[in-house]
PDB file of N, CA and C in Angstrom:
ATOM      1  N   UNK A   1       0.825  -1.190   0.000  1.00  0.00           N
ATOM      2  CA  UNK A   1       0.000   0.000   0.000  1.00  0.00           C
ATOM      3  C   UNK A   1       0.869   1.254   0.000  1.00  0.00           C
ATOM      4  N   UNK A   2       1.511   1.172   1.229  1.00  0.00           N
ATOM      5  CA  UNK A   2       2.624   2.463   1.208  1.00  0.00           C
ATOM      6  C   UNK A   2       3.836   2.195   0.085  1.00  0.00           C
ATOM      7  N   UNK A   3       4.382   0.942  -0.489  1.00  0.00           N
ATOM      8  CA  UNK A   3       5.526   0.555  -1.016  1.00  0.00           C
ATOM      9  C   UNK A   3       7.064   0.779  -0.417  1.00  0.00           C
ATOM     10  N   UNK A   4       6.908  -0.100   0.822  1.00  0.00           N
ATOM     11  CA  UNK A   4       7.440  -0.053   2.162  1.00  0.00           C
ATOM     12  C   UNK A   4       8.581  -1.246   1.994  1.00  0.00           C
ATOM     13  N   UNK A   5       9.562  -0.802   1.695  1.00  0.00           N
ATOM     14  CA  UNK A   5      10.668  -2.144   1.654  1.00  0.00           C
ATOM     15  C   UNK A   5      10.938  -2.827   2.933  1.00  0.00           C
ATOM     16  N   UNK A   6      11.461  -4.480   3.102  1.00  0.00           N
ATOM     17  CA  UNK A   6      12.021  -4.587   4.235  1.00  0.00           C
ATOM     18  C   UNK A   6      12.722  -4.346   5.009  1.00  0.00           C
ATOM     19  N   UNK A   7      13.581  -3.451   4.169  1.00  0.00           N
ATOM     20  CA  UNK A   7      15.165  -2.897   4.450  1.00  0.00           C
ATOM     21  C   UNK A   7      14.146  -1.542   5.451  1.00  0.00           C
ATOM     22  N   UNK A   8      13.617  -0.736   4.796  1.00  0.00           N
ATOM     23  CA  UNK A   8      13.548   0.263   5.400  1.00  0.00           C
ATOM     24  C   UNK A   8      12.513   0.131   6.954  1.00  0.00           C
ATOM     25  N   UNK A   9      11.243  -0.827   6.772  1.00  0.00           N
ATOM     26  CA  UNK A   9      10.900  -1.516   8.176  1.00  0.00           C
ATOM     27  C   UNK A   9      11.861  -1.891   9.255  1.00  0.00           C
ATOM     28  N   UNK A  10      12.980  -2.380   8.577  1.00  0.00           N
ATOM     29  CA  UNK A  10      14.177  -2.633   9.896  1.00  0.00           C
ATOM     30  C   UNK A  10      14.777  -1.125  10.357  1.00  0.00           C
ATOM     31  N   UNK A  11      14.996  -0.163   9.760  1.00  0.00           N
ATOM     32  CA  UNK A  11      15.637   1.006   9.773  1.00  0.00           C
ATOM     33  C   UNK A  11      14.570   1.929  10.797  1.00  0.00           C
ATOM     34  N   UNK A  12      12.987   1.639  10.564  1.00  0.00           N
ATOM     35  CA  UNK A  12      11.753   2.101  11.489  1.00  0.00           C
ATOM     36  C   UNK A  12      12.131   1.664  13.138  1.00  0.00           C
ATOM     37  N   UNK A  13      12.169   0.164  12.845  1.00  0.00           N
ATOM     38  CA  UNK A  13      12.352  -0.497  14.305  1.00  0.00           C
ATOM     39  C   UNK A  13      13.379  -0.299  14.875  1.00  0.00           C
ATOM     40  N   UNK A  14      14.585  -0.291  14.049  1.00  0.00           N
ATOM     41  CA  UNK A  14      15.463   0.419  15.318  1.00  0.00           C
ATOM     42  C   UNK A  14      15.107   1.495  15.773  1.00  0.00           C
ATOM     43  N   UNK A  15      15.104   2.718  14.733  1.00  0.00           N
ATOM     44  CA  UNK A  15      15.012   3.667  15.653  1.00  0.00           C
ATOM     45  C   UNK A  15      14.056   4.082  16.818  1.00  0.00           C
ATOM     46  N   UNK A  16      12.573   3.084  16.605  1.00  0.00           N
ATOM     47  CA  UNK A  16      11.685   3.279  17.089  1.00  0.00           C
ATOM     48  C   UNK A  16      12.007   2.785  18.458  1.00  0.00           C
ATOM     49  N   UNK A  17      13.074   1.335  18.432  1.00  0.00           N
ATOM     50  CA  UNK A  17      13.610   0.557  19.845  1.00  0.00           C
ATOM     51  C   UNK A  17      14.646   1.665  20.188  1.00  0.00           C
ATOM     52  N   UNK A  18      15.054   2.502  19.693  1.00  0.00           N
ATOM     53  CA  UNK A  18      16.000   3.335  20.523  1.00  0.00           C
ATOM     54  C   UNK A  18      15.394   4.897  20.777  1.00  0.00           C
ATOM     55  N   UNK A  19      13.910   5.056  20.703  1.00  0.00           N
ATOM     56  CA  UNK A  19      13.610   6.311  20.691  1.00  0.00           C
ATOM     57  C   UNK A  19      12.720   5.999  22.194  1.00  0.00           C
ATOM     58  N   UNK A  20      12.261   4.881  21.817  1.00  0.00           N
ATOM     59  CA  UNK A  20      10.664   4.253  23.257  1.00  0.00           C
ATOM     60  C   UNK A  20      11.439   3.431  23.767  1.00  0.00           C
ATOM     61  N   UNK A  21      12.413   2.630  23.092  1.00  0.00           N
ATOM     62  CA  UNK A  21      13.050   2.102  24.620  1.00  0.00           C
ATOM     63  C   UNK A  21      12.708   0.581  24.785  1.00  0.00           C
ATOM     64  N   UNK A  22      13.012  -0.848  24.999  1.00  0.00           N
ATOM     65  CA  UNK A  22      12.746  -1.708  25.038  1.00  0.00           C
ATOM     66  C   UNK A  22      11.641  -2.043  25.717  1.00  0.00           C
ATOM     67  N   UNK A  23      11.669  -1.549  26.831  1.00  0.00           N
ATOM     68  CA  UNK A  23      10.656  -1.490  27.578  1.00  0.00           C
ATOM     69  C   UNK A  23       8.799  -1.502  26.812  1.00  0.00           C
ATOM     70  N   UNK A  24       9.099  -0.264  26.751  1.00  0.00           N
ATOM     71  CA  UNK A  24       7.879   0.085  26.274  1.00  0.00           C
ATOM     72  C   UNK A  24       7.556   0.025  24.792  1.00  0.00           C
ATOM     73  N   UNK A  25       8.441  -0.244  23.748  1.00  0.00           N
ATOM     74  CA  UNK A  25       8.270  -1.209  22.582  1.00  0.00           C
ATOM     75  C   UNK A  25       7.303  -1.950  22.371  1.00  0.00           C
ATOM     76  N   UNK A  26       7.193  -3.353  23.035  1.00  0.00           N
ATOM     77  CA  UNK A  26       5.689  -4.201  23.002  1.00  0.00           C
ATOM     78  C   UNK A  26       4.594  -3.734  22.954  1.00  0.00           C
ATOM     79  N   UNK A  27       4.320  -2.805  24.053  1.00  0.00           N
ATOM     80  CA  UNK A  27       2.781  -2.137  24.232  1.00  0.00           C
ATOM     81  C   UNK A  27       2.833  -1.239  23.418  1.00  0.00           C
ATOM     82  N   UNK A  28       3.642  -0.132  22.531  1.00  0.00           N
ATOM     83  CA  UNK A  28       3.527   0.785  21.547  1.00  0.00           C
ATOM     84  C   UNK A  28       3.185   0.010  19.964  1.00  0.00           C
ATOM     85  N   UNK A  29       3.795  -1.352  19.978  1.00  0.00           N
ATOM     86  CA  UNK A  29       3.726  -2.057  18.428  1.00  0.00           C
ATOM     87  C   UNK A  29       2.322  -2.539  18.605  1.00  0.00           C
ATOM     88  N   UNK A  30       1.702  -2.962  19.957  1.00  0.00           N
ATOM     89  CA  UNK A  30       0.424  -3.030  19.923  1.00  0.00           C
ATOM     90  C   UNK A  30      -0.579  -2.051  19.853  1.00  0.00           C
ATOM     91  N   UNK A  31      -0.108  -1.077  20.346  1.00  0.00           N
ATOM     92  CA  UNK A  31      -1.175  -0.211  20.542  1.00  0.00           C
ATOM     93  C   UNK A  31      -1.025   0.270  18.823  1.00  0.00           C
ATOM     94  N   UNK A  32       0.047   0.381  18.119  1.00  0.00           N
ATOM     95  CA  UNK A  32       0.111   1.080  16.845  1.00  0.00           C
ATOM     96  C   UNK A  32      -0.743  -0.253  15.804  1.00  0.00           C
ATOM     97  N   UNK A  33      -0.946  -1.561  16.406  1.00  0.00           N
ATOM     98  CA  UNK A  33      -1.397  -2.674  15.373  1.00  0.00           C
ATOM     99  C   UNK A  33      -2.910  -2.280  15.747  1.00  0.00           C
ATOM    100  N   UNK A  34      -3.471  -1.962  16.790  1.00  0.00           N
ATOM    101  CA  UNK A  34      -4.834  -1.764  16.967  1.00  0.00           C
ATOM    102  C   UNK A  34      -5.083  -0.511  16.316  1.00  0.00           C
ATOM    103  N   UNK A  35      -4.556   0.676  16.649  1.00  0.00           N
ATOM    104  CA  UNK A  35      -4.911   1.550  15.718  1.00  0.00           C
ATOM    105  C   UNK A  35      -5.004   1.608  14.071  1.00  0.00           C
ATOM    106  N   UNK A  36      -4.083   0.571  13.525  1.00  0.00           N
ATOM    107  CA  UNK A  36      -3.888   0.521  12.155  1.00  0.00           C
ATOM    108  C   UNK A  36      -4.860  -0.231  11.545  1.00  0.00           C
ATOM    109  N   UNK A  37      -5.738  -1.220  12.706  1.00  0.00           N
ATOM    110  CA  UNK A  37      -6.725  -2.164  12.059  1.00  0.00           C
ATOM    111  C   UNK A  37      -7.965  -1.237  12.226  1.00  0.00           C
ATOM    112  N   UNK A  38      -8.135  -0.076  13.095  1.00  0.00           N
ATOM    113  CA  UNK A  38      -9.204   0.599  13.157  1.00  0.00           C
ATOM    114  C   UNK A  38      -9.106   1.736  11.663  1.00  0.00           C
ATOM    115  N   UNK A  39      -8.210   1.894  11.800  1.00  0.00           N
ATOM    116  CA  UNK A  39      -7.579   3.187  10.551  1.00  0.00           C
ATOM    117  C   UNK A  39      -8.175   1.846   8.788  1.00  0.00           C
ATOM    118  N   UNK A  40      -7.796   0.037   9.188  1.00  0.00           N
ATOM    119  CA  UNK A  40      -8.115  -0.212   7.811  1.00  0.00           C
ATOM    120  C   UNK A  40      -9.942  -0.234   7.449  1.00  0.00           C
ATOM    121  N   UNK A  41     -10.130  -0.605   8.962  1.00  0.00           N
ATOM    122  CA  UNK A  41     -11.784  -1.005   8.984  1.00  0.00           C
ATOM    123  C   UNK A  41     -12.569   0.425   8.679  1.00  0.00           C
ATOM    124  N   UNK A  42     -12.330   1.361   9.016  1.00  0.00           N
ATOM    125  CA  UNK A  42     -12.710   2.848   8.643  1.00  0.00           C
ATOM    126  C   UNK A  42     -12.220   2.892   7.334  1.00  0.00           C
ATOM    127  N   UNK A  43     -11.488   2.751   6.652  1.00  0.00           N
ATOM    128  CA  UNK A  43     -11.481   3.381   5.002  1.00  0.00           C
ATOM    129  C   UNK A  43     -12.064   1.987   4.332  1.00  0.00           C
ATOM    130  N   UNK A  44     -12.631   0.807   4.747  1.00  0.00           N
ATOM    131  CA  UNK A  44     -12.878  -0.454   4.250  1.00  0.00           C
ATOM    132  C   UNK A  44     -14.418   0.120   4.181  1.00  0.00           C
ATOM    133  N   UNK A  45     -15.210   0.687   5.155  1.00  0.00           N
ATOM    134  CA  UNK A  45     -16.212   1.176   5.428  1.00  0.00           C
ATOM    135  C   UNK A  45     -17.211   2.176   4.534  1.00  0.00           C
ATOM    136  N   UNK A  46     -15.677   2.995   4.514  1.00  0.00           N
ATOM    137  CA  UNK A  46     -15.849   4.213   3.693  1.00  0.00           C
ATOM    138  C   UNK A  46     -16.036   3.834   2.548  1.00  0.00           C
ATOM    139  N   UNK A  47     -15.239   2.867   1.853  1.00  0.00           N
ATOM    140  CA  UNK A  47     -15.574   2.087   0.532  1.00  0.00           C
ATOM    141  C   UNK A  47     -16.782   1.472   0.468  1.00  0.00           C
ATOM    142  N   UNK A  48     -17.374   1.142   1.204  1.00  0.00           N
ATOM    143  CA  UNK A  48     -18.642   0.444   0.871  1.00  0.00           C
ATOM    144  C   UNK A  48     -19.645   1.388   0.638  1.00  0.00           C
ATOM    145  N   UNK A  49     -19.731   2.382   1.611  1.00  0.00           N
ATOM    146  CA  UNK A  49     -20.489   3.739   1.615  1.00  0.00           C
ATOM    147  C   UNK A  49     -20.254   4.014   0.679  1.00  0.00           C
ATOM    148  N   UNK A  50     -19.338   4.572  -0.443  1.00  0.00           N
ATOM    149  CA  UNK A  50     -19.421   5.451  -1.438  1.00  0.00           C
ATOM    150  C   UNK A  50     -19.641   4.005  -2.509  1.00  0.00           C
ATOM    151  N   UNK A  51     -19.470   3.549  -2.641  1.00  0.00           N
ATOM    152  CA  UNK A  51     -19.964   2.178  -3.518  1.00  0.00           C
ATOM    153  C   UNK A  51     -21.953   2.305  -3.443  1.00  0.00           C
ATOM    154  N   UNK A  52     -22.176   1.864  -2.460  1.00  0.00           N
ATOM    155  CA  UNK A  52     -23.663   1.771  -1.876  1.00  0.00           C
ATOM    156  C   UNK A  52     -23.949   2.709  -2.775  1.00  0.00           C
ATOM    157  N   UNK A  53     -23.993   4.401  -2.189  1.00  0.00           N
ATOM    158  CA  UNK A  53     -24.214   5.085  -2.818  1.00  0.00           C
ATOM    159  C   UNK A  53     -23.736   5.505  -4.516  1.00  0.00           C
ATOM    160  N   UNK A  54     -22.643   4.942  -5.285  1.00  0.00           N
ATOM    161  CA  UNK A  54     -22.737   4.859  -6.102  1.00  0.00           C
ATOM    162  C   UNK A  54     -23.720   4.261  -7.261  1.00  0.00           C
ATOM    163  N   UNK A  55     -24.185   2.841  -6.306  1.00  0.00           N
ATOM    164  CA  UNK A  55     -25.322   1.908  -6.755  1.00  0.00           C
ATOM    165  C   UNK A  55     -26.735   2.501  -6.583  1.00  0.00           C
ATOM    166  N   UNK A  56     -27.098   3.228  -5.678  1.00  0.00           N
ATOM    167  CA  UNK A  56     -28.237   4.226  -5.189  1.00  0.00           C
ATOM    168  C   UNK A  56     -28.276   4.954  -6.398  1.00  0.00           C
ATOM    169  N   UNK A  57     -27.316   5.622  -6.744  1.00  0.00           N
ATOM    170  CA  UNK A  57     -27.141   6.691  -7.826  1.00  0.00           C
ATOM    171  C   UNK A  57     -27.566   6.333  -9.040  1.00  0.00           C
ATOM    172  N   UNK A  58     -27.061   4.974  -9.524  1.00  0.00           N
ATOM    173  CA  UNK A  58     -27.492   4.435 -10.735  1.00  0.00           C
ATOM    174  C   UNK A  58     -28.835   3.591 -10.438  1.00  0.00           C
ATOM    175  N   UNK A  59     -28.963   3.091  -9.681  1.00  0.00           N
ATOM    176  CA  UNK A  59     -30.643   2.781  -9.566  1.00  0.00           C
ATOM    177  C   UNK A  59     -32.065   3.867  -9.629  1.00  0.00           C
ATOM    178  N   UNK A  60     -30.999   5.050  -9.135  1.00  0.00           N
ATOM    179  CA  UNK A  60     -32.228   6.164  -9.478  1.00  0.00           C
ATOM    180  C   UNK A  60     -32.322   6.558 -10.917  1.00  0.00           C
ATOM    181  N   UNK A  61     -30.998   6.663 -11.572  1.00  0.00           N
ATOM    182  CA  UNK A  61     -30.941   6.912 -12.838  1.00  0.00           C
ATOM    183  C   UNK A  61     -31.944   5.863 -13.770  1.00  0.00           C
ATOM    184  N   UNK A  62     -31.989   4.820 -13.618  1.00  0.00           N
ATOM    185  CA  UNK A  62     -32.499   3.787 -14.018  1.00  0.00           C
ATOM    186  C   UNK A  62     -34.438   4.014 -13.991  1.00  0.00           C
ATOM    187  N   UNK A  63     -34.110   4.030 -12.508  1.00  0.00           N
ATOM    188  CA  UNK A  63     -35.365   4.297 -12.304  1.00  0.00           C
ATOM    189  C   UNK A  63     -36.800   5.539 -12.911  1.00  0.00           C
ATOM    190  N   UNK A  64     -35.563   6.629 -13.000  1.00  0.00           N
ATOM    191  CA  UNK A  64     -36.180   7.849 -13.893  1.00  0.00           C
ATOM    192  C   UNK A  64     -36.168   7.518 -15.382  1.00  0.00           C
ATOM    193  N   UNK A  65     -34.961   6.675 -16.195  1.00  0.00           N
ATOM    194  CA  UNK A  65     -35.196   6.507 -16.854  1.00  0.00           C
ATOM    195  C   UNK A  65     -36.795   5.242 -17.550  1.00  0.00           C
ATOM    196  N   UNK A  66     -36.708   4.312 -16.755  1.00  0.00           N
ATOM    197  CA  UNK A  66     -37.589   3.604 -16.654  1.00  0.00           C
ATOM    198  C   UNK A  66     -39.084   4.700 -16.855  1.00  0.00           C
ATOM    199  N   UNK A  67     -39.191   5.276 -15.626  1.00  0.00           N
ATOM    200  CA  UNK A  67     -40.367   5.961 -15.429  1.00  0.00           C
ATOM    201  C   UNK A  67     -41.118   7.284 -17.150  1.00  0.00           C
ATOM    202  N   UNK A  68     -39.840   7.372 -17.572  1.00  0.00           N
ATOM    203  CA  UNK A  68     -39.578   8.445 -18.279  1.00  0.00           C
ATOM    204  C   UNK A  68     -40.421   7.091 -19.817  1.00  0.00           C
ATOM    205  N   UNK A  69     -39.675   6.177 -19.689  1.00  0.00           N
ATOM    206  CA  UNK A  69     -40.336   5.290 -20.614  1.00  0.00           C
ATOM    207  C   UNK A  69     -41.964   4.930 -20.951  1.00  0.00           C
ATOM    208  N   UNK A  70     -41.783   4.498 -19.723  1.00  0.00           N
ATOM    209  CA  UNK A  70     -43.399   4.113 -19.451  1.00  0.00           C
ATOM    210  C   UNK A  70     -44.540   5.407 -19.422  1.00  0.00           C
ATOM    211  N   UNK A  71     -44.341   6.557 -19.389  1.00  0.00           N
ATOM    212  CA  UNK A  71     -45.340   7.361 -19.637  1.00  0.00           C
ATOM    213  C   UNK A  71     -44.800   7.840 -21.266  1.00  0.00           C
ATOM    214  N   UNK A  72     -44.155   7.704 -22.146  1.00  0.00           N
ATOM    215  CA  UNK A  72     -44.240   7.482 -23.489  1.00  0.00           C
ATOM    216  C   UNK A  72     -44.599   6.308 -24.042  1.00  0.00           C
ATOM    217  N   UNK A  73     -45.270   5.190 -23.815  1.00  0.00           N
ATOM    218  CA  UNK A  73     -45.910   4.194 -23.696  1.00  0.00           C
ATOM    219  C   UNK A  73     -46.990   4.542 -23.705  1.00  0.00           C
ATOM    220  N   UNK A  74     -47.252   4.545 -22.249  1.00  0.00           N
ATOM    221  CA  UNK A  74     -48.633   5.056 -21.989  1.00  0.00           C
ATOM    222  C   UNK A  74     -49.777   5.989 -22.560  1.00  0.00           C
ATOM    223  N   UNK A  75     -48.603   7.323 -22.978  1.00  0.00           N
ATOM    224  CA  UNK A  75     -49.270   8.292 -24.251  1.00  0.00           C
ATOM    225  C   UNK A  75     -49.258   7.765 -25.605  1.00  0.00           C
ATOM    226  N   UNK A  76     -48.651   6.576 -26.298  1.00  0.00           N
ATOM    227  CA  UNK A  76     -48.550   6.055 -27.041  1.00  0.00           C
ATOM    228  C   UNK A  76     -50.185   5.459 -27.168  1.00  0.00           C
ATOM    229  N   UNK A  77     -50.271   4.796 -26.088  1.00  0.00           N
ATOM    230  CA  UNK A  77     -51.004   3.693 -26.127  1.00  0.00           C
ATOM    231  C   UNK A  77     -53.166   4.651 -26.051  1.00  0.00           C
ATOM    232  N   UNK A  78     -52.744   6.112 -25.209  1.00  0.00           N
ATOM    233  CA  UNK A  78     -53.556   6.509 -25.208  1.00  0.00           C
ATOM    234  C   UNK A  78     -54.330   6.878 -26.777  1.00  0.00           C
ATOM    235  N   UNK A  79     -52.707   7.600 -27.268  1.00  0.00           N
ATOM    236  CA  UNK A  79     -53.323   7.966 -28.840  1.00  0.00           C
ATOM    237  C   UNK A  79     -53.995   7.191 -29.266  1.00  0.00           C
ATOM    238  N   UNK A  80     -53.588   5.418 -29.541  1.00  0.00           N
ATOM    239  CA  UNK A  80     -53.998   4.346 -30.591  1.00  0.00           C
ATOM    240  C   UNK A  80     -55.440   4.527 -29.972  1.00  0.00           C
ATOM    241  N   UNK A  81     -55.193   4.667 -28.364  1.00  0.00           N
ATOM    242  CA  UNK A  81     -56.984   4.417 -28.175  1.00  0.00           C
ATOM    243  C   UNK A  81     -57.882   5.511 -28.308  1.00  0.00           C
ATOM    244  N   UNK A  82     -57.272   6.559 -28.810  1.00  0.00           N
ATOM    245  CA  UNK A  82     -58.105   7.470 -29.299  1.00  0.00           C
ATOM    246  C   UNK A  82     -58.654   7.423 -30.410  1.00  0.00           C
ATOM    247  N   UNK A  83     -57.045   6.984 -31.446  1.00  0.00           N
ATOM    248  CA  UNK A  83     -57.630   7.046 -32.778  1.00  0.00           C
ATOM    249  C   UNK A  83     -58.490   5.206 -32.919  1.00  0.00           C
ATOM    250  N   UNK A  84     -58.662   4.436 -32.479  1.00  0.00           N
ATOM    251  CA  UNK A  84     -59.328   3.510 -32.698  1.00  0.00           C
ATOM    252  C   UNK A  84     -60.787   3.961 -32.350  1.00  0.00           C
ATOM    253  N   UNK A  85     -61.060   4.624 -31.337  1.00  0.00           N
ATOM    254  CA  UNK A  85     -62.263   5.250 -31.243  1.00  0.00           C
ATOM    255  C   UNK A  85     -63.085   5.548 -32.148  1.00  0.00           C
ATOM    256  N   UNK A  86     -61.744   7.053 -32.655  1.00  0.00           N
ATOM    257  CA  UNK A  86     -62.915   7.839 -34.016  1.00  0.00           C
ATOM    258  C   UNK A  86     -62.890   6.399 -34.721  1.00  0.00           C
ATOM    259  N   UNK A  87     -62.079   5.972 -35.448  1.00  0.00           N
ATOM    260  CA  UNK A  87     -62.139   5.240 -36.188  1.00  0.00           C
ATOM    261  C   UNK A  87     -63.863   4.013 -36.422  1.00  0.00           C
ATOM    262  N   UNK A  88     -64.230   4.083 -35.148  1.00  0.00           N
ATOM    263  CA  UNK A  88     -64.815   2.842 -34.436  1.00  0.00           C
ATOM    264  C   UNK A  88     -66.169   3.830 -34.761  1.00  0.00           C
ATOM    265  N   UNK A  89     -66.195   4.954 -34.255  1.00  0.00           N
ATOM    266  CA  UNK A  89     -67.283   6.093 -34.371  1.00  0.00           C
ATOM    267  C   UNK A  89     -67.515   6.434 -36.250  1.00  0.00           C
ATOM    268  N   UNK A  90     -66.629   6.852 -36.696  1.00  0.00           N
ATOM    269  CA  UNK A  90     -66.747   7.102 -38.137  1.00  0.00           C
ATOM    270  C   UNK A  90     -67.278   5.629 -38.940  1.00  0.00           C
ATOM    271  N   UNK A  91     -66.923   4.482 -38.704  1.00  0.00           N
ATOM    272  CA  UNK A  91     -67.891   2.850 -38.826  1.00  0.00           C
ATOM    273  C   UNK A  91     -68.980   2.857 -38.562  1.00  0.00           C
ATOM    274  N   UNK A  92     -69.537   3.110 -37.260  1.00  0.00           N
ATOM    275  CA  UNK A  92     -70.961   3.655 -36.750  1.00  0.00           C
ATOM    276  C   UNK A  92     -71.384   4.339 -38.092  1.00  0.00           C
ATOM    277  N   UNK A  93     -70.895   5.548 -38.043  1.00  0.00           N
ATOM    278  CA  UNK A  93     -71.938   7.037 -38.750  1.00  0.00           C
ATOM    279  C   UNK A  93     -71.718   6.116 -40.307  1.00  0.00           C
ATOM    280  N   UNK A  94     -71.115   5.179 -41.126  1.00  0.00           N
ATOM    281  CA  UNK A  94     -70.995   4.795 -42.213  1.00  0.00           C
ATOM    282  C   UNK A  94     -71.918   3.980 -42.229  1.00  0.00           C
ATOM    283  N   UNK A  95     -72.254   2.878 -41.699  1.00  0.00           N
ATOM    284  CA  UNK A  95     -72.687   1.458 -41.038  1.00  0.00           C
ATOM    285  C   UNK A  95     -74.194   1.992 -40.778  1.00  0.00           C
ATOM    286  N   UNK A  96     -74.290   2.795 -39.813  1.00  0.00           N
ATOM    287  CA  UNK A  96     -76.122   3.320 -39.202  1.00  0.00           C
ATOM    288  C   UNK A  96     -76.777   3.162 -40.168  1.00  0.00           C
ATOM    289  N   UNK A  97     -76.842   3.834 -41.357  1.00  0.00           N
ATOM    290  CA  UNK A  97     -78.001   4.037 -41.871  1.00  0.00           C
ATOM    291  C   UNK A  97     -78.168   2.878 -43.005  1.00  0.00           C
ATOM    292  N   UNK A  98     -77.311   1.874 -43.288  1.00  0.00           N
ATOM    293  CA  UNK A  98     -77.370   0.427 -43.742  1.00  0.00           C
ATOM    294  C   UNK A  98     -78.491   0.042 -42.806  1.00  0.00           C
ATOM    295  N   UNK A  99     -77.826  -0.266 -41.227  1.00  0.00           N
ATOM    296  CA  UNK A  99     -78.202  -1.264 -40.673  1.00  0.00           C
ATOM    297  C   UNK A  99     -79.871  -0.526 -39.919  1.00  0.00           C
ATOM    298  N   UNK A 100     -80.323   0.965 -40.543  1.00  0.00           N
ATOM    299  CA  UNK A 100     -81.688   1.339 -39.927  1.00  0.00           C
ATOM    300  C   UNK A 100     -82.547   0.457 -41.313  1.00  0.00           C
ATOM    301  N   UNK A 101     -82.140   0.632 -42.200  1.00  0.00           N
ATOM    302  CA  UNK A 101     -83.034   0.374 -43.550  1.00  0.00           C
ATOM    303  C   UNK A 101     -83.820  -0.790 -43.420  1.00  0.00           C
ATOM    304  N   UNK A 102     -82.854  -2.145 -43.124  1.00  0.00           N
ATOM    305  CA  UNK A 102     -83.804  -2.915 -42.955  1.00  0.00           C
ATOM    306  C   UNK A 102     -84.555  -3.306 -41.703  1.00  0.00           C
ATOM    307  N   UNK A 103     -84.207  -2.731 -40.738  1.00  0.00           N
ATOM    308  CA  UNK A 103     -85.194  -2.759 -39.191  1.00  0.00           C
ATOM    309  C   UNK A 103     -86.383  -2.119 -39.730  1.00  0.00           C
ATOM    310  N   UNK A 104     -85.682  -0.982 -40.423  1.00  0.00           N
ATOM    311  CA  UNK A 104     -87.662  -0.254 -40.487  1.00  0.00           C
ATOM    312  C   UNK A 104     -88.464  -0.630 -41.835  1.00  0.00           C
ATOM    313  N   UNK A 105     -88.080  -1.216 -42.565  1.00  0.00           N
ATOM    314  CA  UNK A 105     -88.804  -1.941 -43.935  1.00  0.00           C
ATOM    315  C   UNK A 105     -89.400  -2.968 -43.403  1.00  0.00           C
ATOM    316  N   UNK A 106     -88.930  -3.633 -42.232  1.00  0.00           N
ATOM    317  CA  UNK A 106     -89.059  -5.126 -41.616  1.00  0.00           C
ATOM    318  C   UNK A 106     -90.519  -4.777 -40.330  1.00  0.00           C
ATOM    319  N   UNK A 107     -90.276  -3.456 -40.150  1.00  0.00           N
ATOM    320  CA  UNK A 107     -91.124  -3.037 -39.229  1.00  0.00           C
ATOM    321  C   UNK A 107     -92.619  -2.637 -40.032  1.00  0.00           C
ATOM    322  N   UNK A 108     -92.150  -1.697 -40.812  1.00  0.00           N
ATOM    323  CA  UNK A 108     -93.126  -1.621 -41.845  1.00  0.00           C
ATOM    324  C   UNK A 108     -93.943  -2.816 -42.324  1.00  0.00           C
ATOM    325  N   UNK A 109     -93.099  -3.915 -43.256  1.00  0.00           N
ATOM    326  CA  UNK A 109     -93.769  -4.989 -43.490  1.00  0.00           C
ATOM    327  C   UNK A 109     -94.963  -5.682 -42.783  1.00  0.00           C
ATOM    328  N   UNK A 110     -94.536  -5.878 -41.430  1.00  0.00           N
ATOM    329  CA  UNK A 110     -95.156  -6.513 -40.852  1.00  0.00           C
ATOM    330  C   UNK A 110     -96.337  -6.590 -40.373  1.00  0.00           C
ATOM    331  N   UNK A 111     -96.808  -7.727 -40.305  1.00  0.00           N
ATOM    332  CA  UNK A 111     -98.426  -7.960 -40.465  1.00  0.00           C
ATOM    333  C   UNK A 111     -98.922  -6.811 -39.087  1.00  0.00           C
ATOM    334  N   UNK A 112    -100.007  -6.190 -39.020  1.00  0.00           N
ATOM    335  CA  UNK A 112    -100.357  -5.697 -37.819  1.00  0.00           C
ATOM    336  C   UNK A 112    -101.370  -6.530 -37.249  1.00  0.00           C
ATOM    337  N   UNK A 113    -101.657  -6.626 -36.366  1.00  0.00           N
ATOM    338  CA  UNK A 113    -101.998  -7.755 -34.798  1.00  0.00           C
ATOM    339  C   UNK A 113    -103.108  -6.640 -34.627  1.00  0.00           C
ATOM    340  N   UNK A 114    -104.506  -8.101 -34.976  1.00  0.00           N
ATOM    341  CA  UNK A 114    -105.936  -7.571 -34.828  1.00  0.00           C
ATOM    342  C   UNK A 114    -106.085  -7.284 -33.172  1.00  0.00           C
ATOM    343  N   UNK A 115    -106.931  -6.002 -32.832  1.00  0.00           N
ATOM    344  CA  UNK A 115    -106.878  -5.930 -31.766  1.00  0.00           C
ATOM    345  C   UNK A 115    -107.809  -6.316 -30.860  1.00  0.00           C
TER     346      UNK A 115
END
């Protein structure tokens, strides 16, 4: 991570055994190993968080896009059912006066019922 040679880790520890002292060496390499696992678990963290939210980000994108779809669909689908309408209405007004002709010739015809 740092690009930390071995050579120069030995060059740390001495000076570090001649600055703290034998003594107190042990409990400083520990106390510096606990801090360093809190220091990895905090930026390990941090990565997930900005990940998460990277994925949040594109799911909304998605999502607007999606949404953005489906109501051009929807107006799509309204037109056809508009124009199938007239269409359906202008059949009627063509069609009516075929289908009055023979109801009322048929009505006409018919025998009338002595009373």
């Amino acid at each position: 991570m740092f690009d930390i040679a071995f050579s120069e880790l030995i060059v740390v520890a001495l000076v570090a055994l001649i600055v703290i002292g034998p003594e107190r060496l042990p409990q400083v390499a520990r106390t510096a190993g606990h801090l360093w696992g809190r220091v990895q678990r905090y930026v390990s963290t941090v990565k997930n968080d900005i990940s998460n939210e990277m994925d949040l980000d594109a799911a909304r994108k998605m999502k607007h896009s999606l949404m953005q779809q489906v109501g051009e669909v929807e107006q799509e689908v309204k037109t056809a059912q508009l124009t199938l309408e007239q269409q359906i209405l202008q059949a009627q007004h063509r069609l009516a006066p075929a289908v009055e002709l023979p109801e009322a010739t048929a009505l006409n015809d018919a025998p009338s019922k002595p009373q």
